[in-house]
N, C-alpha and C. Protein backbone atom coordinates (compact mmCIF):
# COMPACT_ATOMS: atom_id res chain seq x y z
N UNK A 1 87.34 85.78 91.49
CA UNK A 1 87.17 85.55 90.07
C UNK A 1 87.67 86.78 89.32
N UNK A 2 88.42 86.49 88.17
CA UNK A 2 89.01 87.71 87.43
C UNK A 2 88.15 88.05 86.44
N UNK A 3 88.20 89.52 86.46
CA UNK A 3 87.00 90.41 85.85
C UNK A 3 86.32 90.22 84.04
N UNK A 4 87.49 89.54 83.72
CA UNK A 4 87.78 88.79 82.35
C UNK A 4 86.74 87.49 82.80
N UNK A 5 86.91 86.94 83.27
CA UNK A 5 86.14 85.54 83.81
C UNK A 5 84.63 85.94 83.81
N UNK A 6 84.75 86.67 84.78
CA UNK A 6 82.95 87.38 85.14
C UNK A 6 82.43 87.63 83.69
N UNK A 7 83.17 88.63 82.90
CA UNK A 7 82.58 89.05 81.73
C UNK A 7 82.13 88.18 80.67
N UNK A 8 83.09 86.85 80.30
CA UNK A 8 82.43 85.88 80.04
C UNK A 8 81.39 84.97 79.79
N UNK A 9 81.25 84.65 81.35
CA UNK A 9 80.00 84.21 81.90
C UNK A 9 78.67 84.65 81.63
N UNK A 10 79.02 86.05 81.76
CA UNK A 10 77.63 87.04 81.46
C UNK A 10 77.22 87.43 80.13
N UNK A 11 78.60 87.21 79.39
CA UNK A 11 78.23 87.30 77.84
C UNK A 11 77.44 86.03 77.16
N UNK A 12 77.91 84.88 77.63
CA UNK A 12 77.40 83.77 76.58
C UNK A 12 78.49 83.10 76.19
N UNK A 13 77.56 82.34 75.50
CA UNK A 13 78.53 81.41 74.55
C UNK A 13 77.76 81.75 73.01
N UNK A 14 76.79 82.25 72.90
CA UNK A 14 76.53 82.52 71.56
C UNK A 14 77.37 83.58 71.30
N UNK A 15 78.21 84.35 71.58
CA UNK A 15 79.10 85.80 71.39
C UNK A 15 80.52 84.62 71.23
N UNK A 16 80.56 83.70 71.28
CA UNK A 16 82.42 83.45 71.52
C UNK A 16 82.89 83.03 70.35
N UNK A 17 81.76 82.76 69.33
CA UNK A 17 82.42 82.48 67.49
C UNK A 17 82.65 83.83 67.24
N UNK A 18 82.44 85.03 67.84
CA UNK A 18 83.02 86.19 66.90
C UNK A 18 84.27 87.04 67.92
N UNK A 19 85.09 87.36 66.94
CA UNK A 19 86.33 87.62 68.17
C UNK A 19 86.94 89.32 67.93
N UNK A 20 87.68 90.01 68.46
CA UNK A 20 88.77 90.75 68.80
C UNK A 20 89.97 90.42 68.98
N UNK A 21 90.20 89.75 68.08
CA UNK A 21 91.96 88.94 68.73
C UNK A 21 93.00 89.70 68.74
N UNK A 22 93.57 89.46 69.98
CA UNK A 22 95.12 90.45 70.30
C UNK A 22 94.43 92.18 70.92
N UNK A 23 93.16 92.38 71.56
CA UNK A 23 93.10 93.34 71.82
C UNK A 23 93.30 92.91 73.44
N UNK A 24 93.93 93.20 74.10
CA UNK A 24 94.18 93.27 75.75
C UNK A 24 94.05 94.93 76.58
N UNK A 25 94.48 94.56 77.94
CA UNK A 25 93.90 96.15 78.62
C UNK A 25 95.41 96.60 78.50
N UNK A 26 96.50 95.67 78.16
CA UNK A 26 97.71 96.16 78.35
C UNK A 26 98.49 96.75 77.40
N UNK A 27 99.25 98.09 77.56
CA UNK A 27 100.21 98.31 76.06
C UNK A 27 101.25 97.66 75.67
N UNK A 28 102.41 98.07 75.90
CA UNK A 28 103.85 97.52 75.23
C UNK A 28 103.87 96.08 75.46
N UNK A 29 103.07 95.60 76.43
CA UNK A 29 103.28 94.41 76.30
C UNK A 29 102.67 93.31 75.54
N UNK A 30 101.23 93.87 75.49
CA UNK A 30 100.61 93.43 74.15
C UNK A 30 101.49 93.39 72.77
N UNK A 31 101.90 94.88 72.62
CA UNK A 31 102.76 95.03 71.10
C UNK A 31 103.60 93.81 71.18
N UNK A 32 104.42 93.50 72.97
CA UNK A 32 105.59 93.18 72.46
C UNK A 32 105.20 91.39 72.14
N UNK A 33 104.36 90.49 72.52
CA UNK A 33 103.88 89.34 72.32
C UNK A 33 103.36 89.25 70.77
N UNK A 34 102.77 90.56 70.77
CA UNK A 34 101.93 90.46 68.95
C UNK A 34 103.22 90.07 68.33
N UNK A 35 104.49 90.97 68.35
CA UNK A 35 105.67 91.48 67.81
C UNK A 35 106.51 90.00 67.84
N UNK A 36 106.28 89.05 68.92
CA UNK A 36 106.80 87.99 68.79
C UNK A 36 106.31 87.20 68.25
N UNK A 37 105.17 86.50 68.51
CA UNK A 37 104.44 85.60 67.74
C UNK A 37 104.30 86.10 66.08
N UNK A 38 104.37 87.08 65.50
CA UNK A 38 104.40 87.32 63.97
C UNK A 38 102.93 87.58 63.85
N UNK A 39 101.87 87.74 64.54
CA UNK A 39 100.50 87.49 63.91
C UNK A 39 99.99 89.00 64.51
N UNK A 40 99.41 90.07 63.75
CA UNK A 40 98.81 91.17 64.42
C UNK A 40 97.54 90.97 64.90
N UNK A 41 96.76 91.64 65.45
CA UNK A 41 95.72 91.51 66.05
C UNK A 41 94.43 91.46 64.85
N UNK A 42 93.56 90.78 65.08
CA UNK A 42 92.84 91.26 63.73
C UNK A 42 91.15 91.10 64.36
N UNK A 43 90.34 91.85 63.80
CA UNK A 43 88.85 92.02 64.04
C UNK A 43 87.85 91.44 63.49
N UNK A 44 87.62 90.16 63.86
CA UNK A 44 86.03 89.80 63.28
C UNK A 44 85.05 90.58 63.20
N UNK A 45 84.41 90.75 62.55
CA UNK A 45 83.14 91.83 62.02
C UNK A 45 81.89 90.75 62.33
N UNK A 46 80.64 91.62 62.71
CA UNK A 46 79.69 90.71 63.29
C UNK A 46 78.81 90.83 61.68
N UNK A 47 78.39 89.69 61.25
CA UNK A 47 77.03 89.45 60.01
C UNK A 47 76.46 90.72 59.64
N UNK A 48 76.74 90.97 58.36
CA UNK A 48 75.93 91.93 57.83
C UNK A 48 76.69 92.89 56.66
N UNK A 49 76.12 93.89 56.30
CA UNK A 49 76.90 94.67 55.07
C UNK A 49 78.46 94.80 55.40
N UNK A 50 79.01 95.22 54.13
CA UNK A 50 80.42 95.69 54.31
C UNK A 50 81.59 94.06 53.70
N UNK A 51 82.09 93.26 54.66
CA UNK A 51 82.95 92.37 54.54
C UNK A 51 84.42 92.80 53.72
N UNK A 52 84.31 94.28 53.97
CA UNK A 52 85.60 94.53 53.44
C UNK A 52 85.30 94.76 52.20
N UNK A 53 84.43 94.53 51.21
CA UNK A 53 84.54 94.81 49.61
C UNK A 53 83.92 96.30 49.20
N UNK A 54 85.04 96.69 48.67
CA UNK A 54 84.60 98.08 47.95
C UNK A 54 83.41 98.38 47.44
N UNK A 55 82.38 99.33 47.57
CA UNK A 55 81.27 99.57 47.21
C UNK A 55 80.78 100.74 47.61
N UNK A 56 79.24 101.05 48.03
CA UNK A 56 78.49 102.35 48.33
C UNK A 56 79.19 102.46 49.77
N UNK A 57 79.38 103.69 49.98
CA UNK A 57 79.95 105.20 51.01
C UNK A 57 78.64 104.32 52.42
N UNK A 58 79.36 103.84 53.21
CA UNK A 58 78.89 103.72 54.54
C UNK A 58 77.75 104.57 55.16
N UNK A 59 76.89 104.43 56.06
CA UNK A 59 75.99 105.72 56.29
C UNK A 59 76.66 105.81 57.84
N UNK A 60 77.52 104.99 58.41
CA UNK A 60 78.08 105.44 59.86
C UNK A 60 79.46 106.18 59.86
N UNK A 61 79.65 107.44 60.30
CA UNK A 61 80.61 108.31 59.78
C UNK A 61 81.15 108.40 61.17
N UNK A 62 82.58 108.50 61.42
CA UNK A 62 82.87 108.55 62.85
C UNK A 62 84.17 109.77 62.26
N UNK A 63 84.02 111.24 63.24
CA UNK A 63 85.12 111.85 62.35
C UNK A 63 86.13 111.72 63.40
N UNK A 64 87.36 112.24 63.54
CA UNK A 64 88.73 112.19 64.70
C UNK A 64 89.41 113.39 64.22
N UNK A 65 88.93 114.24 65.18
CA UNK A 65 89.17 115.45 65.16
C UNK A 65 90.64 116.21 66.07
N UNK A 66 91.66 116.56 65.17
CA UNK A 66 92.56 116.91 65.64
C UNK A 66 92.73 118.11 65.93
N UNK A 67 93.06 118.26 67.25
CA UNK A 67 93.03 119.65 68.26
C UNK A 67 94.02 120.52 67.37
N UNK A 68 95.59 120.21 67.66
CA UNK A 68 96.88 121.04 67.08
C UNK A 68 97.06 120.74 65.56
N UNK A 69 96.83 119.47 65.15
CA UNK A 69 97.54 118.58 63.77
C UNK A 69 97.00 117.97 63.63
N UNK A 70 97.05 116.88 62.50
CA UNK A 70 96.17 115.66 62.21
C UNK A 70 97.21 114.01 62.30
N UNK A 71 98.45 114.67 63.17
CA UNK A 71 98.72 113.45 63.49
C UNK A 71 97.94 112.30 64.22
N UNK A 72 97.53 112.53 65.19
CA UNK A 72 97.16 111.44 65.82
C UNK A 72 95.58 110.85 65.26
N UNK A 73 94.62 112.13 64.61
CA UNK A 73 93.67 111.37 64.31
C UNK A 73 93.81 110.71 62.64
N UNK A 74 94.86 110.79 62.26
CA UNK A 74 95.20 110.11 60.61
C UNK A 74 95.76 108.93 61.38
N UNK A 75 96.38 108.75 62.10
CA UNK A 75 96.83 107.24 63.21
C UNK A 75 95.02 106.86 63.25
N UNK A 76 94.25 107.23 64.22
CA UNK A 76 93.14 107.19 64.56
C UNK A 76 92.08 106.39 63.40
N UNK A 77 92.11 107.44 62.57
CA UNK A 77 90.85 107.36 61.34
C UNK A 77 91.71 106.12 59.96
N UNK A 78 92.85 105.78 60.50
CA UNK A 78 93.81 104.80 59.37
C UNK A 78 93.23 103.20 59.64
N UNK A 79 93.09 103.25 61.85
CA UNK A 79 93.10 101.82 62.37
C UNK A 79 91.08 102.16 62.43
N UNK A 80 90.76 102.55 61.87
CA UNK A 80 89.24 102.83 62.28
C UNK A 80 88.80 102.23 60.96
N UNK A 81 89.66 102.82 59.77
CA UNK A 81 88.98 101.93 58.48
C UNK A 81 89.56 100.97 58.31
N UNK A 82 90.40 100.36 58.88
CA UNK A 82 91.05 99.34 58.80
C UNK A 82 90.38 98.24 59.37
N UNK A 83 90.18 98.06 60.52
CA UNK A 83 89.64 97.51 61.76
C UNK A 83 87.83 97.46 61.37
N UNK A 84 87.40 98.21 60.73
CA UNK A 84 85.86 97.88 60.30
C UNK A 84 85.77 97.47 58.81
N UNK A 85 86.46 97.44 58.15
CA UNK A 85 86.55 96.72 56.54
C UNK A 85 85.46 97.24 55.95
N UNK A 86 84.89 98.58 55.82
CA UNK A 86 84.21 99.37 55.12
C UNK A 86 83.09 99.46 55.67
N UNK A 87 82.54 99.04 56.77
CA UNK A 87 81.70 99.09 57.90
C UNK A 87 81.36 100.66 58.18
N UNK A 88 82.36 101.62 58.41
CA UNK A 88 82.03 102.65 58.89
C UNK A 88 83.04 103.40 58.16
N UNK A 89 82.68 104.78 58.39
CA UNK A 89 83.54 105.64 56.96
C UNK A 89 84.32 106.71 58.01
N UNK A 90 85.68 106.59 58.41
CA UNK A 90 86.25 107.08 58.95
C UNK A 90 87.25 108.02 58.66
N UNK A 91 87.03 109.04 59.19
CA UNK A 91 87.27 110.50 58.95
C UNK A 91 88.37 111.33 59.63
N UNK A 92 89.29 111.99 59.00
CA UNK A 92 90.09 112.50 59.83
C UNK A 92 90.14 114.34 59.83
N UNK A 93 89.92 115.16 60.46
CA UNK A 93 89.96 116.30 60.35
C UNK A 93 90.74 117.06 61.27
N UNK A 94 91.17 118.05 60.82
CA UNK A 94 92.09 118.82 61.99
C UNK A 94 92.40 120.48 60.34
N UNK A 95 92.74 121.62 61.49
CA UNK A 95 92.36 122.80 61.22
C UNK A 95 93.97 122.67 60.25
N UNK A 96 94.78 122.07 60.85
CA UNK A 96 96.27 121.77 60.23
C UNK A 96 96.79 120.70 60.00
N UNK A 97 96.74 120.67 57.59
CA UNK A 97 97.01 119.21 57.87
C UNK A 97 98.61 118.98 57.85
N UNK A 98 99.81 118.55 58.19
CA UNK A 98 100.96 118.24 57.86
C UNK A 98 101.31 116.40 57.17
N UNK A 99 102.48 116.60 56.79
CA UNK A 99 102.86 115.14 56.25
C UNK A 99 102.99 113.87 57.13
N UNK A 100 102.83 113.21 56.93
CA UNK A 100 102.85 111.73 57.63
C UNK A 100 104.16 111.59 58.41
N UNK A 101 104.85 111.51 59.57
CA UNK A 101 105.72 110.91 60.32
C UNK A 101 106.15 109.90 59.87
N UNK A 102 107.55 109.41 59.21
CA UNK A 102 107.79 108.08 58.60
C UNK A 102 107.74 107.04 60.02
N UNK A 103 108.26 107.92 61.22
CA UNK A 103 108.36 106.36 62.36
C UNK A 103 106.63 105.54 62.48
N UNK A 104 106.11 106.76 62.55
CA UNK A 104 104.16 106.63 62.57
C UNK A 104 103.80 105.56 61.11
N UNK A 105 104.20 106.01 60.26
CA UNK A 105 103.73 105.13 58.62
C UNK A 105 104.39 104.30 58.94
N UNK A 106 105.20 103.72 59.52
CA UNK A 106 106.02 102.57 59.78
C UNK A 106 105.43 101.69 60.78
N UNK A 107 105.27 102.21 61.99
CA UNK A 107 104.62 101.23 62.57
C UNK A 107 103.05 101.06 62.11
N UNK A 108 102.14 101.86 61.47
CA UNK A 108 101.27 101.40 61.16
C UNK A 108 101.07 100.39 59.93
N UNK A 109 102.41 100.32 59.08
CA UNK A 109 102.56 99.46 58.28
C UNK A 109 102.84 97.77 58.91
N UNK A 110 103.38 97.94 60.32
CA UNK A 110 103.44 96.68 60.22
C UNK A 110 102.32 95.85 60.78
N UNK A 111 100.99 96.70 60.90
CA UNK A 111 99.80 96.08 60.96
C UNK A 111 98.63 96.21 60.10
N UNK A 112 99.71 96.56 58.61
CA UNK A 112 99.03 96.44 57.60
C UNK A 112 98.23 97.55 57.37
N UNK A 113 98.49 98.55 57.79
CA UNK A 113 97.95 99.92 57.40
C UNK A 113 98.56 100.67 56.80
N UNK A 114 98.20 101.61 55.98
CA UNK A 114 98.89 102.30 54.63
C UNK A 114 98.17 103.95 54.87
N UNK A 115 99.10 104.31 55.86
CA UNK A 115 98.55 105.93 56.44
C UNK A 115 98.45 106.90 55.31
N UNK A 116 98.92 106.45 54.32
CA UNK A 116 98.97 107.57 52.87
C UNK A 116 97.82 107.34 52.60
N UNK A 117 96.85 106.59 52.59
CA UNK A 117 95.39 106.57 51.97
C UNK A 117 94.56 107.12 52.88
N UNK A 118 94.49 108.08 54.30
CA UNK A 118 94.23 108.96 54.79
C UNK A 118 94.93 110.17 54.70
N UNK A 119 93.26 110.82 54.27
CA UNK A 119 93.19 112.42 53.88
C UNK A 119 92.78 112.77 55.23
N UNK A 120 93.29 114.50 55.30
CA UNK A 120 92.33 115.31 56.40
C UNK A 120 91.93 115.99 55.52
N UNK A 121 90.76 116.32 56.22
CA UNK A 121 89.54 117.35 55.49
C UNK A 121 89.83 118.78 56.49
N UNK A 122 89.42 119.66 56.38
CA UNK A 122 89.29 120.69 57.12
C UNK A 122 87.60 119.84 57.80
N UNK A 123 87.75 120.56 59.39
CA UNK A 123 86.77 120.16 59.99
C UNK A 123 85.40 121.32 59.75
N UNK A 124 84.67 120.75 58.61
CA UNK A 124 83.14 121.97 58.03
C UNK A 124 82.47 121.76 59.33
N UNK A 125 81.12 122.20 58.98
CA UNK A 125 79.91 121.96 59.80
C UNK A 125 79.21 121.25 59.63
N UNK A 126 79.08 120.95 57.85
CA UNK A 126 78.53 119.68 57.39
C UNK A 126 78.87 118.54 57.60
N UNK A 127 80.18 118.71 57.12
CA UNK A 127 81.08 117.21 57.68
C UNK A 127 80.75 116.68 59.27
N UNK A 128 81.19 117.69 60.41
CA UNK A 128 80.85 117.16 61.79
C UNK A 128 78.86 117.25 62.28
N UNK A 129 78.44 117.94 61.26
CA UNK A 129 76.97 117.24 61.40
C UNK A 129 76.62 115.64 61.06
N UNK A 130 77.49 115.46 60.10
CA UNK A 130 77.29 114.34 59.58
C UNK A 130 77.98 112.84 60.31
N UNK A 131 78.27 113.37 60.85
CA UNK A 131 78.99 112.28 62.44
C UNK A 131 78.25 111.35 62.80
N UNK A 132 78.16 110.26 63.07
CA UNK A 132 77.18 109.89 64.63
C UNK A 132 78.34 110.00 65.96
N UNK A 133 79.99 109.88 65.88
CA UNK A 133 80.62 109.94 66.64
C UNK A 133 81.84 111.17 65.99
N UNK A 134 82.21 111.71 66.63
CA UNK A 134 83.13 113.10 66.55
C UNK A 134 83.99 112.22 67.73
N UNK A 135 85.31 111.85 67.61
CA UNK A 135 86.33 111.90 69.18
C UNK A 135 87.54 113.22 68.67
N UNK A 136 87.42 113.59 69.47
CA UNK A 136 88.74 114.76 69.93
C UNK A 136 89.53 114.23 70.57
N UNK A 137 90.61 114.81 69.45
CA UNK A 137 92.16 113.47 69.71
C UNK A 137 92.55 114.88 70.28
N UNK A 138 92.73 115.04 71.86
CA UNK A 138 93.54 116.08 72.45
C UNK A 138 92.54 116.93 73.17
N UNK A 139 92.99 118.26 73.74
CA UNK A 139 92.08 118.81 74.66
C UNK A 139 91.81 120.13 73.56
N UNK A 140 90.78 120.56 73.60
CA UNK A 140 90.33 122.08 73.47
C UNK A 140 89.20 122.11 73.84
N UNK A 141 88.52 123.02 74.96
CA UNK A 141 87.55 123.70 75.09
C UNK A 141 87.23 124.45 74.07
N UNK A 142 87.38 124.74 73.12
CA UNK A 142 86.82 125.82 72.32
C UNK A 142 86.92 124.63 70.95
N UNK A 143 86.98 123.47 70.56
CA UNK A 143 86.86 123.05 69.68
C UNK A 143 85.70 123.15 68.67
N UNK A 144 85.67 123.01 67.27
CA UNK A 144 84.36 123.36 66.67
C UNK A 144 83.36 121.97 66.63
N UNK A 145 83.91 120.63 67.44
CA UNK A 145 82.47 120.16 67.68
C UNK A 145 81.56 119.95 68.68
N UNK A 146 81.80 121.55 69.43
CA UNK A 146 80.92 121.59 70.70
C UNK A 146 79.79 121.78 70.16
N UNK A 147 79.15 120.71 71.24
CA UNK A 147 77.13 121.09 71.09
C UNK A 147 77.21 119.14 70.64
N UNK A 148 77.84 118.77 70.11
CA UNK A 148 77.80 117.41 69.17
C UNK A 148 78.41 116.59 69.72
N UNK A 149 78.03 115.42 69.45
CA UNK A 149 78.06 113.82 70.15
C UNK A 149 79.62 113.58 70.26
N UNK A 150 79.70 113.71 71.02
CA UNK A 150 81.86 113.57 71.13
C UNK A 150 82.69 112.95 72.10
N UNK A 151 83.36 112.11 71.66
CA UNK A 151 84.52 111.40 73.11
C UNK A 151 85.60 112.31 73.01
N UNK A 152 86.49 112.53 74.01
CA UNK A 152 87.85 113.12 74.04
C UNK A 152 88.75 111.95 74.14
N UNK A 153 89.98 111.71 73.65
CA UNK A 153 90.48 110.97 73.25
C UNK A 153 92.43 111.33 73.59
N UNK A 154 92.43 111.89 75.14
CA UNK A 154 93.70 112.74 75.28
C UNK A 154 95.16 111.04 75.39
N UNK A 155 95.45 111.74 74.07
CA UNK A 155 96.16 110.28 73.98
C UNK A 155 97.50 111.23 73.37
N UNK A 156 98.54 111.10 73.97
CA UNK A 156 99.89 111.83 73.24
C UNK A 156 99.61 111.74 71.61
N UNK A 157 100.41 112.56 71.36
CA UNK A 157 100.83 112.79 69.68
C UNK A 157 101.97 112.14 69.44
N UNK A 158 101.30 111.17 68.56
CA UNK A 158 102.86 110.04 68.00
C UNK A 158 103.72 110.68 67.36
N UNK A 159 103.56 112.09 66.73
CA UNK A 159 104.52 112.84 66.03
C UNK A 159 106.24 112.98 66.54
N UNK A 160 106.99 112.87 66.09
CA UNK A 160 108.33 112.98 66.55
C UNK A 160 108.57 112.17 67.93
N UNK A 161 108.23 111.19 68.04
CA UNK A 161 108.55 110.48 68.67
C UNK A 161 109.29 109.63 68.58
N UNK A 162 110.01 108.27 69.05
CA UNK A 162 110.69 107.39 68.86
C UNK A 162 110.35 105.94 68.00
N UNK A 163 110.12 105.09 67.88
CA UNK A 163 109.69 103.93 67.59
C UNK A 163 109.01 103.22 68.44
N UNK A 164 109.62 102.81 69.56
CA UNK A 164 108.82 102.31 70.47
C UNK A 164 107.87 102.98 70.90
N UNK A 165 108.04 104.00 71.64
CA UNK A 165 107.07 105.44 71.45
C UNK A 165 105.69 105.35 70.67
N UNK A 166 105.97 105.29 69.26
CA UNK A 166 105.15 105.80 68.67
C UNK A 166 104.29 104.00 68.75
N UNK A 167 105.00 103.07 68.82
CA UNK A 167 104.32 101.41 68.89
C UNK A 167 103.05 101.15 70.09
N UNK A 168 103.68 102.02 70.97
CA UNK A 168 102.90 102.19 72.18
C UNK A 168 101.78 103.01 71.95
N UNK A 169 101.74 104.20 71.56
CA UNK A 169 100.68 105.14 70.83
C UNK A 169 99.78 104.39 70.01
N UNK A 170 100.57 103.88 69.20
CA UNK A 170 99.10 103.19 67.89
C UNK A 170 99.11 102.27 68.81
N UNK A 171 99.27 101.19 69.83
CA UNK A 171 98.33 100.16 70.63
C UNK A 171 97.49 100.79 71.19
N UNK A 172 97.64 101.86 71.75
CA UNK A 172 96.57 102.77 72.85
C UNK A 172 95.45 103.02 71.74
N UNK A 173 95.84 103.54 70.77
CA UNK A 173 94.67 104.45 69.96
C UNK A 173 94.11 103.02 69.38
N UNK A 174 94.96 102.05 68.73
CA UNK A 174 94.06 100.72 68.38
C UNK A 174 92.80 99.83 69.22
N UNK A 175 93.82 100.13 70.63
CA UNK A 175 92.49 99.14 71.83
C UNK A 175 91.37 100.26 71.46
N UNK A 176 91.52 101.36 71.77
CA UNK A 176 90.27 102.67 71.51
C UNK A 176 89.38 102.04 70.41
N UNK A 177 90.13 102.25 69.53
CA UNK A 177 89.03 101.88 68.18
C UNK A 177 88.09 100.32 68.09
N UNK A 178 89.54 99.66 68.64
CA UNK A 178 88.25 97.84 68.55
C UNK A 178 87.20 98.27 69.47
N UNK A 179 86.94 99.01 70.74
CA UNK A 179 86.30 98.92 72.12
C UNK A 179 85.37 99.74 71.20
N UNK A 180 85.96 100.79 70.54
CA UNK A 180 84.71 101.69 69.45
C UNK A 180 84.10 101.02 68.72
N UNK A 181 84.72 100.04 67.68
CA UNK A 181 83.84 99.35 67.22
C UNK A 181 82.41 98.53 67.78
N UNK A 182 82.69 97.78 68.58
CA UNK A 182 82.21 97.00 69.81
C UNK A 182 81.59 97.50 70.02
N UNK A 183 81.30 99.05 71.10
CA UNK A 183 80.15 100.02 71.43
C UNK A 183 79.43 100.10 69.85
N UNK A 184 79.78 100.40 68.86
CA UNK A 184 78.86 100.81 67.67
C UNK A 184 77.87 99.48 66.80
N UNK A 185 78.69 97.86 67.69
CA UNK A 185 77.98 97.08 67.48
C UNK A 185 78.58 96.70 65.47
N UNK A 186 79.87 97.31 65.34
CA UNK A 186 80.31 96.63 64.10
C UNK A 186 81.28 94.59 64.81
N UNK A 187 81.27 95.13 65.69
CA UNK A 187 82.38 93.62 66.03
C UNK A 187 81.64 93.24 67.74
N UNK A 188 82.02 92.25 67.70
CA UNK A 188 81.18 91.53 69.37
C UNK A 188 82.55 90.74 70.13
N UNK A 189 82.82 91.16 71.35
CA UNK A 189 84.07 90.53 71.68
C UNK A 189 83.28 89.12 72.37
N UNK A 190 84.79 88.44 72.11
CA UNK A 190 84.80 86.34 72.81
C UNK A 190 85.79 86.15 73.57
N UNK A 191 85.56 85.35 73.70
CA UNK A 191 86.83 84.48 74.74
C UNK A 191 88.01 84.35 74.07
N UNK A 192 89.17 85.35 74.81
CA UNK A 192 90.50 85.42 73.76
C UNK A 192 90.77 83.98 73.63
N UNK A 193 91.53 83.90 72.92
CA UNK A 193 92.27 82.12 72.42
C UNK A 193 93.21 81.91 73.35
């Protein structure tokens, strides 16, 4: 029995009206089916505040803390508010901020993300107190949110990369974030279609 099958079974059928669609374990090849069929992946949100409408500042703060730059966690913290529709207030910080990568704003545009409406903050103490999740996009031992609740997140830097490249990057960092959501209990995965 395939491990997809098992998981199923054990979930229910009360979990299969709410979905994750288009999130798979696979990269480029996921992109490249999304990329054919015309339809991006998109996230059902499980009952409750938020539904996407503008209003009061979230109380679940997840920051994405960039080791060298704030490339990869402005990728990161772009598909994080995107993917929770005001659910959770997603944060991007890194010690150095630089300008957006047009190949990066590009492919995140064609899943409807608009990387210019992510800011980096300098990473305070207040700010990463104020976390319930800190991920460190990259390696440092000496990062400033040691002691605090944190995933590492060693996922290349889409920066100067190619297109395909960088398509493959935002799928990696996207499966991350739905599976994040999911653990934080904003979305409940079903039986893909």
């Amino acid at each position: 029995m395939e491990p997809e099958t098992l998981l199923w079974r054990l979930l229910g059928t009360s979990l299969r009206r709410w979905a994750v669609v288009g999130m798979s374990a696979s990269g480029s090849g996921a992109a490249a089916a999304r990329d054919q069929s015309g339809t991006p992946p998109r996230l059902i949100a499980v009952p409750g505040g938020g539904h996407g409408r503008p209003g009061a500042r979230p109380a679940r703060v997840v920051v994405f803390l960039g080791v060298s730059d704030d490339a990869g966690s402005r990728v990161a913290a772009a598909l994080l508010a995107h993917r929770s529709k005001g659910r959770v207030r997603a944060v991007s910080a890194s010690p150095l901020a630089v300008g957006p990568d047009p190949a990066v704003a590009a492919a995140l545009a064609e899943l409807g993300v608009d990387l210019g409406l992510v800011a980096t903050e300098p990473p305070s103490a207040a700010l990463l107190d104020s976390a319930e999740l800190i991920v460190v996009m990259g390696y440092d031992q000496h990062h400033p949110a040691a002691g605090r609740h944190t995933e590492d997140w060693c996922i290349d830097d889409p920066r100067g990369k190619d297109a395909d490249a960088v398509r493959c990057i935002r799928d990696a960092i996207d499966r991350r974030v739905q599976r994040l959501l999911i653990r934080m209990g904003v979305a409940l995965p079903t039986r893909p279609r």
